[in-house]
Protein backbone atom coordinates (compact mmCIF):
# COMPACT_ATOMS: atom_id res chain seq x y z
CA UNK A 1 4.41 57.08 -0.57
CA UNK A 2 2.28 56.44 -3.46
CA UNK A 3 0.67 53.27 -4.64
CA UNK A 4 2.13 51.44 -6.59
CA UNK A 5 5.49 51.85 -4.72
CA UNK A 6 3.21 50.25 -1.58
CA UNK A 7 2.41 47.61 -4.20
CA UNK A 8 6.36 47.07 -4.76
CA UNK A 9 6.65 46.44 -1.47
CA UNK A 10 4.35 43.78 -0.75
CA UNK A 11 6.65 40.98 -1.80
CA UNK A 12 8.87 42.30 0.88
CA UNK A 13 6.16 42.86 3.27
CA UNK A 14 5.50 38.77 2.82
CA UNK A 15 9.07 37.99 3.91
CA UNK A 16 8.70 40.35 6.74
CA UNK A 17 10.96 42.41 5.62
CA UNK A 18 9.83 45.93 6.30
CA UNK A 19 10.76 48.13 8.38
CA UNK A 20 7.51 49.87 10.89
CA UNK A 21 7.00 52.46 8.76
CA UNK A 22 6.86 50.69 5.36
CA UNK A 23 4.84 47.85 7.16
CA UNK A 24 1.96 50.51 8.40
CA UNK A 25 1.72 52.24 5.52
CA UNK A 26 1.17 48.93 3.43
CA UNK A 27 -1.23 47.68 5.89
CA UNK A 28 -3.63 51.00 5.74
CA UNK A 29 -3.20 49.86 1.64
CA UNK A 30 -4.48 46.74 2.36
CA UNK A 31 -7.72 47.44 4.11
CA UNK A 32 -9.42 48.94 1.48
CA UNK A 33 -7.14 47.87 -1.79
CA UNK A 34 -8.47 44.72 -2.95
CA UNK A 35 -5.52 44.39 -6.09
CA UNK A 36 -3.28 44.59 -3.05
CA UNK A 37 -4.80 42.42 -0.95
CA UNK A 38 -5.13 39.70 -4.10
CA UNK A 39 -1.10 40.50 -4.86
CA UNK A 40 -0.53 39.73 -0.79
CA UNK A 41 -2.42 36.26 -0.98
CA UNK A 42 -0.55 35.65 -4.26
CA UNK A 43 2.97 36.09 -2.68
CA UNK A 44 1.58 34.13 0.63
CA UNK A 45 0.92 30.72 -0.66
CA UNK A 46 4.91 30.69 -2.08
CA UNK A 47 6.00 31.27 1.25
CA UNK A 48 3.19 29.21 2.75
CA UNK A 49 4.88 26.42 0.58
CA UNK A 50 8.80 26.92 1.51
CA UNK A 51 7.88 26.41 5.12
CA UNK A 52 6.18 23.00 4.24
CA UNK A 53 8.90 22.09 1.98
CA UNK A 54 12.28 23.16 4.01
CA UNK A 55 12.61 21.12 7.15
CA UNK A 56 12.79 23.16 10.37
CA UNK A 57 16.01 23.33 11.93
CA UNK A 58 16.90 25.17 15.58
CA UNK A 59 19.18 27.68 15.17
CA UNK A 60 22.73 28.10 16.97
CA UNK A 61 22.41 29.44 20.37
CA UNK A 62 24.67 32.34 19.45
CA UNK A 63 22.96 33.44 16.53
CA UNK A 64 20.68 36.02 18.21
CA UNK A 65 24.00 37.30 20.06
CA UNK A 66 25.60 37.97 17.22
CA UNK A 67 22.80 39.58 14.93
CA UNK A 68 21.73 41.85 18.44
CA UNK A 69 25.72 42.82 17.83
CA UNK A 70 25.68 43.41 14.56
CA UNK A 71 22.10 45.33 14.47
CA UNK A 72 24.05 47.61 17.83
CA UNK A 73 27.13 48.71 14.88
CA UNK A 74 25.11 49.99 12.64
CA UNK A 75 22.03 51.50 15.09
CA UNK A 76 22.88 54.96 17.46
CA UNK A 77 22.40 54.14 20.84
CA UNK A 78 19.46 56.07 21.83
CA UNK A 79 20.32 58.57 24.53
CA UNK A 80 16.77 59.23 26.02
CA UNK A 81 13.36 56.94 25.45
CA UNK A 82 11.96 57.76 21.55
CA UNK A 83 9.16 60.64 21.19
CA UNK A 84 5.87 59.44 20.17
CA UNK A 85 5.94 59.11 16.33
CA UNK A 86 4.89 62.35 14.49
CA UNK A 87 1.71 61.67 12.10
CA UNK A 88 2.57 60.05 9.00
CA UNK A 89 3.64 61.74 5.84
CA UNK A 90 3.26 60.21 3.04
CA UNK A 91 6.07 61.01 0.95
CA UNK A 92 6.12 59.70 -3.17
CA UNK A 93 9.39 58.10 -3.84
CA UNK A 94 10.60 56.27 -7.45
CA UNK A 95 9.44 52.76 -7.06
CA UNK A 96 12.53 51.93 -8.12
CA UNK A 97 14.27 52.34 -4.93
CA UNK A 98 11.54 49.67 -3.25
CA UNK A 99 12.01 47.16 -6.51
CA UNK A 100 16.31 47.32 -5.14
CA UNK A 101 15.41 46.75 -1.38
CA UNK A 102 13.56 43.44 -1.64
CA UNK A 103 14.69 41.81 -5.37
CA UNK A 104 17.01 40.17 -3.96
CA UNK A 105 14.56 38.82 -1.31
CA UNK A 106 12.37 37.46 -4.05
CA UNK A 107 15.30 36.23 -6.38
CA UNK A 108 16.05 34.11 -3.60
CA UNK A 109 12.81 33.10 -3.55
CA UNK A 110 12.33 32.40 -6.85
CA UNK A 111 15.66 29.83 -6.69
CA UNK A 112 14.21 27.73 -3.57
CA UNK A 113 10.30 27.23 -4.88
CA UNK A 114 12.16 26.31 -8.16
CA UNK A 115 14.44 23.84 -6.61
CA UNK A 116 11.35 22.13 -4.99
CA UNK A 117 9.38 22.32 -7.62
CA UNK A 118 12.42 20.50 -9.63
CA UNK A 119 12.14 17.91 -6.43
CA UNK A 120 8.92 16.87 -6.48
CA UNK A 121 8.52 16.78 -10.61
CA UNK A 122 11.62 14.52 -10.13
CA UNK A 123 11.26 12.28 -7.45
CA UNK A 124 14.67 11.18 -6.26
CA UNK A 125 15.79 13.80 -8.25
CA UNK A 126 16.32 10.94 -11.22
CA UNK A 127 15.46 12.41 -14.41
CA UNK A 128 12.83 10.74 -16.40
CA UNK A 129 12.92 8.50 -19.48
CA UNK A 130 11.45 10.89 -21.33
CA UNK A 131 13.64 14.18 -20.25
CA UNK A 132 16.68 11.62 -20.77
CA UNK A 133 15.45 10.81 -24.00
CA UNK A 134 15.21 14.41 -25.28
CA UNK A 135 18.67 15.29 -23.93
CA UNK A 136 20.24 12.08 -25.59
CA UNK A 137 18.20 12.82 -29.32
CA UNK A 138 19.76 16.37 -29.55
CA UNK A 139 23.21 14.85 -29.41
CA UNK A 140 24.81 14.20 -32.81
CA UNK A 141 26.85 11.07 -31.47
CA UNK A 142 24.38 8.84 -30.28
CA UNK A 143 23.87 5.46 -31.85
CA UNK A 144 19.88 5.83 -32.96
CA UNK A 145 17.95 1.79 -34.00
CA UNK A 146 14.52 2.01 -34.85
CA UNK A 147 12.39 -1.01 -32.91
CA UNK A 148 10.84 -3.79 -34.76
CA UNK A 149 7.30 -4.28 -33.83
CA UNK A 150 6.06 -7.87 -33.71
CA UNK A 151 3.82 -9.24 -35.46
CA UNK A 152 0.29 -8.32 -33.09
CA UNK A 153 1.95 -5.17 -32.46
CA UNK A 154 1.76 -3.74 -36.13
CA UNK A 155 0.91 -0.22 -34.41
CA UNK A 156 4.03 0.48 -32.35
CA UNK A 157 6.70 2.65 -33.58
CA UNK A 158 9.60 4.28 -31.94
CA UNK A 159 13.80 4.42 -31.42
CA UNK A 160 16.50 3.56 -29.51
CA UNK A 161 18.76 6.59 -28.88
CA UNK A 162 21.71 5.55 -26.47
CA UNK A 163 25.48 6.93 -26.33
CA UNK A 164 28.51 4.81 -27.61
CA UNK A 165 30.03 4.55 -24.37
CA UNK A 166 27.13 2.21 -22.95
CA UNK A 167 26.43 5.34 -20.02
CA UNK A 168 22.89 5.70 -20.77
CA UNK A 169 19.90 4.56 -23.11
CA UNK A 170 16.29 5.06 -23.89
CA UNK A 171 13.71 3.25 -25.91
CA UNK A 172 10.83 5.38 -26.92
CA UNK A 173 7.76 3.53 -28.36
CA UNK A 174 4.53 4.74 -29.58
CA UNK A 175 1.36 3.47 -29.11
CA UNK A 176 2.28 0.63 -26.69
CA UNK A 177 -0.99 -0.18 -24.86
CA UNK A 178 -1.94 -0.22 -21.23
CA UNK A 179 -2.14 -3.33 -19.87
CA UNK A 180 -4.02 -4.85 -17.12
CA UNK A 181 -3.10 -5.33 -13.42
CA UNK A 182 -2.60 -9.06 -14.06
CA UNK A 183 -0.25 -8.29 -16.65
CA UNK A 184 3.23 -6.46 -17.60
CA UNK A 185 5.81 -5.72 -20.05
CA UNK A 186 9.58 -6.83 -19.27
CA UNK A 187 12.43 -5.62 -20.99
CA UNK A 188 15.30 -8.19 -22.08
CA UNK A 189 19.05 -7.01 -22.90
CA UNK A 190 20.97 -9.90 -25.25
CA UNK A 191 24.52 -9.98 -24.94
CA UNK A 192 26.47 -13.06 -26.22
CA UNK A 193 26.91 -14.51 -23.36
CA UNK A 194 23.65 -14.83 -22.55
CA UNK A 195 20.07 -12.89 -21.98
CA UNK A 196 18.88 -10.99 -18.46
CA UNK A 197 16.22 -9.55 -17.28
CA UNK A 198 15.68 -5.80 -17.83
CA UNK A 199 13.11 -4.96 -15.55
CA UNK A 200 9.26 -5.12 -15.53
CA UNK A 201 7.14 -1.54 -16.73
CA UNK A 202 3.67 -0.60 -18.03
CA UNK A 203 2.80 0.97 -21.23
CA UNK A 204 1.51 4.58 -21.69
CA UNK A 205 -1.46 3.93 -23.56
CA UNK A 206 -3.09 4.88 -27.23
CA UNK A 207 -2.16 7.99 -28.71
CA UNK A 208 1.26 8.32 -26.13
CA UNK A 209 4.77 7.40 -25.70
CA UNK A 210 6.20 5.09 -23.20
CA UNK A 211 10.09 5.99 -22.41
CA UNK A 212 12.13 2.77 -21.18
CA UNK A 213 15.29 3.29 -19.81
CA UNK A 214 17.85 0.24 -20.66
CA UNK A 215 20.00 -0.46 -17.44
CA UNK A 216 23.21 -0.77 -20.13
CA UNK A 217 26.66 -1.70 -18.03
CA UNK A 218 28.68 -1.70 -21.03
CA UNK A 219 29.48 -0.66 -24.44
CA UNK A 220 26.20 -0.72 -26.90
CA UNK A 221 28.21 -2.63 -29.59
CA UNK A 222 28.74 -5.31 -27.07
CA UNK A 223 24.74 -6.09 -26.57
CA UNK A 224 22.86 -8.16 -29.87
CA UNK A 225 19.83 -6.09 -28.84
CA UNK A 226 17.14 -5.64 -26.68
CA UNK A 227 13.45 -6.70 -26.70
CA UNK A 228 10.24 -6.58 -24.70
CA UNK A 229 7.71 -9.65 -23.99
CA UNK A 230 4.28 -9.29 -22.72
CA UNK A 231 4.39 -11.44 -19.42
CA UNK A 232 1.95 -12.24 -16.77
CA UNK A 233 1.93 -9.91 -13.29
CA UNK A 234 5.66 -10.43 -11.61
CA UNK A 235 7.44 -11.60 -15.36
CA UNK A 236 8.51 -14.57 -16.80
CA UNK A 237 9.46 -17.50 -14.67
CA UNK A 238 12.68 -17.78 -16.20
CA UNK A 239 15.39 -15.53 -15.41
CA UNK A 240 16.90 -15.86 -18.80
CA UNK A 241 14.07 -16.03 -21.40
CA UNK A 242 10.74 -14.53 -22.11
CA UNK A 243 7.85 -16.24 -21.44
CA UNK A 244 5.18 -14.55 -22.90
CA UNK A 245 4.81 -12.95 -26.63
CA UNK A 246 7.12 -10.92 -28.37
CA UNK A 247 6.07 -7.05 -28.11
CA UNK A 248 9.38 -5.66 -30.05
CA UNK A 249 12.82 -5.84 -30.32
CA UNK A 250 15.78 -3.49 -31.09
CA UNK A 251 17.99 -5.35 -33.33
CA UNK A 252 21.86 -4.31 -32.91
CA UNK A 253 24.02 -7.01 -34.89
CA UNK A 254 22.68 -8.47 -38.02
């Protein structure tokens, strides 16, 4: 077996998924092949991180039964104790017969470290403002308000991009500065029947965009508009009204 089809198999060798023979080959490869012994480490710390990141379980108390039963149907019962192993014989193959044994090891592989990398980007497994934003801008039939800054905030621009049907909406703004832990931003939705309380957030800084996602329960052509006030730590005292000074406000009805 030559080389580089001992270096195909070392993503299989990781899973534990060679057989003896494979498995001491590969290991005489790795005492003196320092590409392979890099590729090993490489392959490691992935499966290093699925064991930290897929909760242990014990397994059914037939399981062993039945793979012992399924590993005797395809085995021949061994009539007499094995002979001691003839030497090795190292014998070149195509490496594409070791790329079919253990792709589909790795494929699988590949899908679980993505799906916890996807986890903790994600946390909840919400998206964010931002990746909600981007999804809602590449439609063609959202409704799309550019913000009004006020009159401090001469710096700040940005959009409202939300869909008809009131299910989601995002207010990007540029340039909306950091504040400081005595102080926050709160969002206000108007509706005619009265102004609440959007929720409190913290700006993104100089230079960056801060994605605000409106908690809409209803059609956007039933809201006036929305706006943001600059408020001291915990938000206005009143439940219905800003407190503070005007940041900017998304205008929907004239």
């Amino acid at each position: 077996m030559d080389r580089e089809t001992l270096l195909d198999l070392i993503p299989a060798y990781a899973l534990g998924a060679l057989d003896a023979k494979e498995k001491q080959l590969l290991q005489e490869l790795l005492e003196h092949d320092s590409d392979a012994q890099a590729l090993l480490a490489e392959y490691q710390e992935i499966t290093d991180l699925l064991a930290l990141a897929v909760p242990a379980r014990s397994a059914p108390g037939h399981l062993q039964a039945d793979l012992r039963q399924r590993l005797a149907k395809q085995r021949p019962v061994e009539a007499a104790p094995p002979l001691p192993a003839p030497p090795l014989e190292v014998v070149p193959r195509p490496a594409t017969s070791a790329l079919r044994r253990w792709l589909p090891l790795v494929a699988a592989l590949a899908v679980v470290f993505g799906a916890v990398l996807l986890i903790n980007l994600l946390p909840g497994t919400a998206p964010s403002g931002e990746v909600i934003f981007t999804q809602l801008a590449a439609r063609n039939d959202v409704i799309r308000v550019a913000l009004v800054p006020g009159e401090d905030m001469t710096q700040l621009e940005g959009e409202l991009v939300a869909t008809p049907d009131g299910s989601q909406a995002v207010i990007a703004v540029n340039n909306l500065p950091r504040l400081s832990e005595n102080e926050t931003y709160q969002l206000w939705l108007a509706m005619p029947d009265g102004v609440i309380s959007g929720g409190l957030f913290q700006g993104s800084g100089e230079g960056t965009a801060t994605y605000i996602v409106v908690p809409i329960t209803r059609p956007v052509s039933e809201y006036n508009g929305f706006g943001v006030s600059r408020e001291a730590a915990g938000g206005s005292s009143f439940p219905d009204r800003p407190e503070g000074t005007g940041v900017f406000r998304v205008p929907l009805k004239t």
